[in-house]
Protein backbone atom coordinates (compact mmCIF):
# COMPACT_ATOMS: atom_id res chain seq x y z
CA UNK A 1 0.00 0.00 0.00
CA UNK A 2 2.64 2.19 1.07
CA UNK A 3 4.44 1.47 -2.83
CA UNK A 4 1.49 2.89 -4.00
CA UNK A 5 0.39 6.00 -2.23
CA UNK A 6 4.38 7.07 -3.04
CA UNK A 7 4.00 6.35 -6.99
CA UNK A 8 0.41 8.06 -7.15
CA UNK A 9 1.69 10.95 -5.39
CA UNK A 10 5.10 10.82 -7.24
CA UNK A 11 2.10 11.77 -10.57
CA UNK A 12 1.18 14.71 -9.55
CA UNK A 13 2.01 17.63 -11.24
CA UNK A 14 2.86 20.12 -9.12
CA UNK A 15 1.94 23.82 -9.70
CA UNK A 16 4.17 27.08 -9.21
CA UNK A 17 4.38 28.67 -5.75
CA UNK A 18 2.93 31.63 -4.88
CA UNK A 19 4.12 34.99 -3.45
CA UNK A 20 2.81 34.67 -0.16
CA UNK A 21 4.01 33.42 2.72
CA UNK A 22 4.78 29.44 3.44
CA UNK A 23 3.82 26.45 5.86
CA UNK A 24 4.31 22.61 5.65
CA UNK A 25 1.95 20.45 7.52
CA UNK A 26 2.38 17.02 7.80
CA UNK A 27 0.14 13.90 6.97
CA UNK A 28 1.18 11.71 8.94
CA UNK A 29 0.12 7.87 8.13
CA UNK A 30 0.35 4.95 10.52
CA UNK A 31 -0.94 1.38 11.85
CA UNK A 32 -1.67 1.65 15.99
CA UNK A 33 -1.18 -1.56 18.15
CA UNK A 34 -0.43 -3.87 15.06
CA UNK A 35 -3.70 -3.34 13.51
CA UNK A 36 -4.06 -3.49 9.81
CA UNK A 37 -6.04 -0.42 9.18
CA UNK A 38 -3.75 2.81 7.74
CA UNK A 39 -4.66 5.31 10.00
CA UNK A 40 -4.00 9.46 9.92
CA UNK A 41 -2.89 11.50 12.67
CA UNK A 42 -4.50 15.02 13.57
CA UNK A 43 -4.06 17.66 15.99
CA UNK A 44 -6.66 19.77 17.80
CA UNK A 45 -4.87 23.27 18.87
CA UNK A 46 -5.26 24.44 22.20
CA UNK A 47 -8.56 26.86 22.69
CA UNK A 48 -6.00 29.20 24.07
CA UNK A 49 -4.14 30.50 21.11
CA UNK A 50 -4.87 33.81 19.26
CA UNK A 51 -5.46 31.89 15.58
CA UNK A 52 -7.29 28.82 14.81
CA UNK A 53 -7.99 28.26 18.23
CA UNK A 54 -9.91 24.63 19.33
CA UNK A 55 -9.76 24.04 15.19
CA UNK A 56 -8.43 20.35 14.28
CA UNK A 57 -5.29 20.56 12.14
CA UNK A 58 -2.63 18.39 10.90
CA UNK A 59 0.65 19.00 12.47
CA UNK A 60 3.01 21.60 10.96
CA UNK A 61 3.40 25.71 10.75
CA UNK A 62 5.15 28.30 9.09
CA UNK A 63 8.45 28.48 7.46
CA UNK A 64 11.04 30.26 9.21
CA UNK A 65 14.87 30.73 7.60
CA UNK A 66 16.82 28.24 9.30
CA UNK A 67 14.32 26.07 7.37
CA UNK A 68 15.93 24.06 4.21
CA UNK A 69 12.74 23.83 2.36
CA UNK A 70 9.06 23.24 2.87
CA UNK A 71 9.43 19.47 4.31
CA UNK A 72 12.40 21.04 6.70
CA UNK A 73 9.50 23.30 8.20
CA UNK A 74 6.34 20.45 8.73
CA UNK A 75 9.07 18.00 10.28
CA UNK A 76 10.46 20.63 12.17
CA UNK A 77 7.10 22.05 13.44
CA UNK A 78 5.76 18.48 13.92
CA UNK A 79 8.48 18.13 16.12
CA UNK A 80 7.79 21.16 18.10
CA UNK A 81 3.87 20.43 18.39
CA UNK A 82 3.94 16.46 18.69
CA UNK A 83 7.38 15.38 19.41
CA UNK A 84 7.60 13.63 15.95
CA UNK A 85 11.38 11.90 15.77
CA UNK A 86 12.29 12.55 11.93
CA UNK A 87 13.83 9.10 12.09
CA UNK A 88 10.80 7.42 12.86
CA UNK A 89 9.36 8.61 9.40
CA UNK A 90 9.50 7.52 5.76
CA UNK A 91 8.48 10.59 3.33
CA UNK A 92 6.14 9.29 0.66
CA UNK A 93 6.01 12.22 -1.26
CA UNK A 94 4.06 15.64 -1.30
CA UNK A 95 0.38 17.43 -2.24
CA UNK A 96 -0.43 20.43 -4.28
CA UNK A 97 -0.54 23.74 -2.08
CA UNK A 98 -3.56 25.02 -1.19
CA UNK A 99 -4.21 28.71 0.09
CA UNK A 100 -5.61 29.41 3.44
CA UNK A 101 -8.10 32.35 4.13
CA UNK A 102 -5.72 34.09 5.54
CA UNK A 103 -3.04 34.26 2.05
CA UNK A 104 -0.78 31.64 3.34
CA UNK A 105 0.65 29.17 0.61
CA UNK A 106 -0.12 25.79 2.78
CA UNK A 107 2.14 23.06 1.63
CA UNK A 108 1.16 19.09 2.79
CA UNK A 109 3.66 16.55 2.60
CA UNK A 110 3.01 12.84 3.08
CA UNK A 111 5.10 10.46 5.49
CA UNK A 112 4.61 7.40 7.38
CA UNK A 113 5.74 6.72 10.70
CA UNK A 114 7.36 3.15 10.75
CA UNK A 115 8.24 2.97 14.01
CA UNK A 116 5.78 3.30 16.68
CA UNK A 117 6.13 6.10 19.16
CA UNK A 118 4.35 7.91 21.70
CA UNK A 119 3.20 11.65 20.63
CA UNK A 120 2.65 14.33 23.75
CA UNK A 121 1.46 17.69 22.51
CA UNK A 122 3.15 20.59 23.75
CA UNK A 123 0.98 23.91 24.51
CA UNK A 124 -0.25 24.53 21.37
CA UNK A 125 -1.94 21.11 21.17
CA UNK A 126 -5.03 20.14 23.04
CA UNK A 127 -5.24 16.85 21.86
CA UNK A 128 -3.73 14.20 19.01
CA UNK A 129 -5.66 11.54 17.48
CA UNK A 130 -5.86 9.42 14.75
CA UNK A 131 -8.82 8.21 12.47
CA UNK A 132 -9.33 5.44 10.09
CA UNK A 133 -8.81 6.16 6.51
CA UNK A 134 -11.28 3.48 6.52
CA UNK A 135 -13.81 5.51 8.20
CA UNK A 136 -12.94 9.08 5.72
CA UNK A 137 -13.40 7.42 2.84
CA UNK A 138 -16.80 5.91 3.58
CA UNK A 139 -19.45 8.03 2.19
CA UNK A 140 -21.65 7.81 4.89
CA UNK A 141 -19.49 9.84 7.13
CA UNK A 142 -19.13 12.62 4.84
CA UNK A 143 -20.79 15.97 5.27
CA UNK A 144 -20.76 18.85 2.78
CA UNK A 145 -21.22 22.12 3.27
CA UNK A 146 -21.25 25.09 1.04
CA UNK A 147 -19.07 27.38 1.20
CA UNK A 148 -18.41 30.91 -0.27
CA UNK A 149 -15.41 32.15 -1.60
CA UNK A 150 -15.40 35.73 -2.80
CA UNK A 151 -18.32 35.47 -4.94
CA UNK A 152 -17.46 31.46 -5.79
CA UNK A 153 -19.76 29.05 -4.06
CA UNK A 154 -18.06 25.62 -3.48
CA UNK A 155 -18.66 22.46 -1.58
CA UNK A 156 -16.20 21.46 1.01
CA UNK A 157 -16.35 17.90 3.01
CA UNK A 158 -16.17 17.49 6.78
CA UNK A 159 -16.30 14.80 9.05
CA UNK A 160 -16.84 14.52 12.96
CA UNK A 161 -14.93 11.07 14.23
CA UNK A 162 -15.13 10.97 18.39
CA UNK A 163 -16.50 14.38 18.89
CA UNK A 164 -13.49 15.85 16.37
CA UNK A 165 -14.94 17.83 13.82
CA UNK A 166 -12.41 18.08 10.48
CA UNK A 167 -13.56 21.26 8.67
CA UNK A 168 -11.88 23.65 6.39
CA UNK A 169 -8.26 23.84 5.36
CA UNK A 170 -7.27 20.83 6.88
CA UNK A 171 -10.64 18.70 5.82
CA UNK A 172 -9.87 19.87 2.18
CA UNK A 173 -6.27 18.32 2.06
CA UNK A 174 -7.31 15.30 3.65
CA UNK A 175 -10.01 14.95 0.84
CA UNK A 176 -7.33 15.81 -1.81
CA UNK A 177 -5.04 13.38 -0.52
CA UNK A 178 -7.70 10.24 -0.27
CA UNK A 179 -8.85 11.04 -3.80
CA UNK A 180 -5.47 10.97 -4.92
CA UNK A 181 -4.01 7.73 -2.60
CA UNK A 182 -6.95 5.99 -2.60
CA UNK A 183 -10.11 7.01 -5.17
CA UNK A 184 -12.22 8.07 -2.82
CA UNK A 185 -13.93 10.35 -5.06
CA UNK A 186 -15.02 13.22 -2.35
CA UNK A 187 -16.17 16.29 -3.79
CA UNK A 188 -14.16 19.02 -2.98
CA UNK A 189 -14.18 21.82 -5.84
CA UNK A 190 -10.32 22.06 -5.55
CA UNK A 191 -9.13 22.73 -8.89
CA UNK A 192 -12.13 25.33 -9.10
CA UNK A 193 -11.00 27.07 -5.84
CA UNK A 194 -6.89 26.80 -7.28
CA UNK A 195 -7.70 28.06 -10.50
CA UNK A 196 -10.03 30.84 -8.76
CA UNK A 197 -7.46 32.32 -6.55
CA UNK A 198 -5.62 35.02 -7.81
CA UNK A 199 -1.82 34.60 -6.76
């Protein structure tokens, strides 16, 4: 599976970056206590912070200069927010920017974590979790809502999975990433909200 989800992302062309500022987040794939099902890992930030407060997010944050590139800054900021150990990780490749409502150029890259570990959020992080990629790909637990975007109407997924509610940003690369890894066909208006935005 793992073959797979790195030559299907390896296919994707990748578009031009933008002039605005940077972040890497993380998708972090792995198997908990030996079971079969591929599982994702997500944060929910502290209701305490100034920005995206109590939203569920995948780990990651802005680039800063010591950065090397893009996949420097989501390991380094997963390591900040999770205690991800780089050498626990296998980088399967990466997913198509996608701008936040605030102008910034969010960049997702894709690893798995091949050896187990034990994550502990530090103050920016409420709580970490995983779900089923089982469970996001079933139809069933899908939820659409529409959503306005200057004067462009599009439909964005969420899901709710233990009382977390995926929304947004972060619900929009997950549904880019399981249509790409795994044919989930989710609607998501993507290419209509890329080609929309004016960089």
């Amino acid at each position: 599976m793992l073959d797979s989800i790195k030559q299907k992302l390896k296919q994707i062309n990748l578009i031009d970056s933008t002039i605005y500022k940077k972040a890497g987040v993380l998708i972090l794939l792995l198997h908990e206590n030996d079971k079969e099902d591929l599982r994702i890992l997500f944060t929910k930030r502290s209701s305490n912070l100034s920005t995206h407060s109590g939203e569920v997010s995948f780990p990651g944050g802005k680039w800063e200069e010591q950065d090397k590139n893009l996949f420097d800054t989501a390991v380094r900021e997963s390591y900040e927010e999770i205690g991800l150990k780089k050498d626990n990780m296998i980088k399967l490749g990466s997913l198509n920017f996608l701008l936040s409502r605030h102008k910034v150029e969010v960049n997702p890259f894709v690893g798995y974590l091949a050896t187990e570990q034990v994550f502990e959020g530090n103050y920016e992080i409420d709580t970490i979790f995983t779900v089923p990629i089982s469970f996001l790909i079933n139809p069933k637990n899908i939820s659409y809502k529409e959503f306005n975007r200057k004067d462009l109407k599009v439909s964005i997924p969420s899901w709710v999975y233990n009382g977390n509610h995926i929304w947004g940003l972060t619900a929009m690369i997950t549904a880019d990433f399981l249509n790409i890894c795994f044919n989930a066909s989710i609607n998501t208006d993507l290419d209509l909200i890329r080609a929309y935005d004016d960089y």
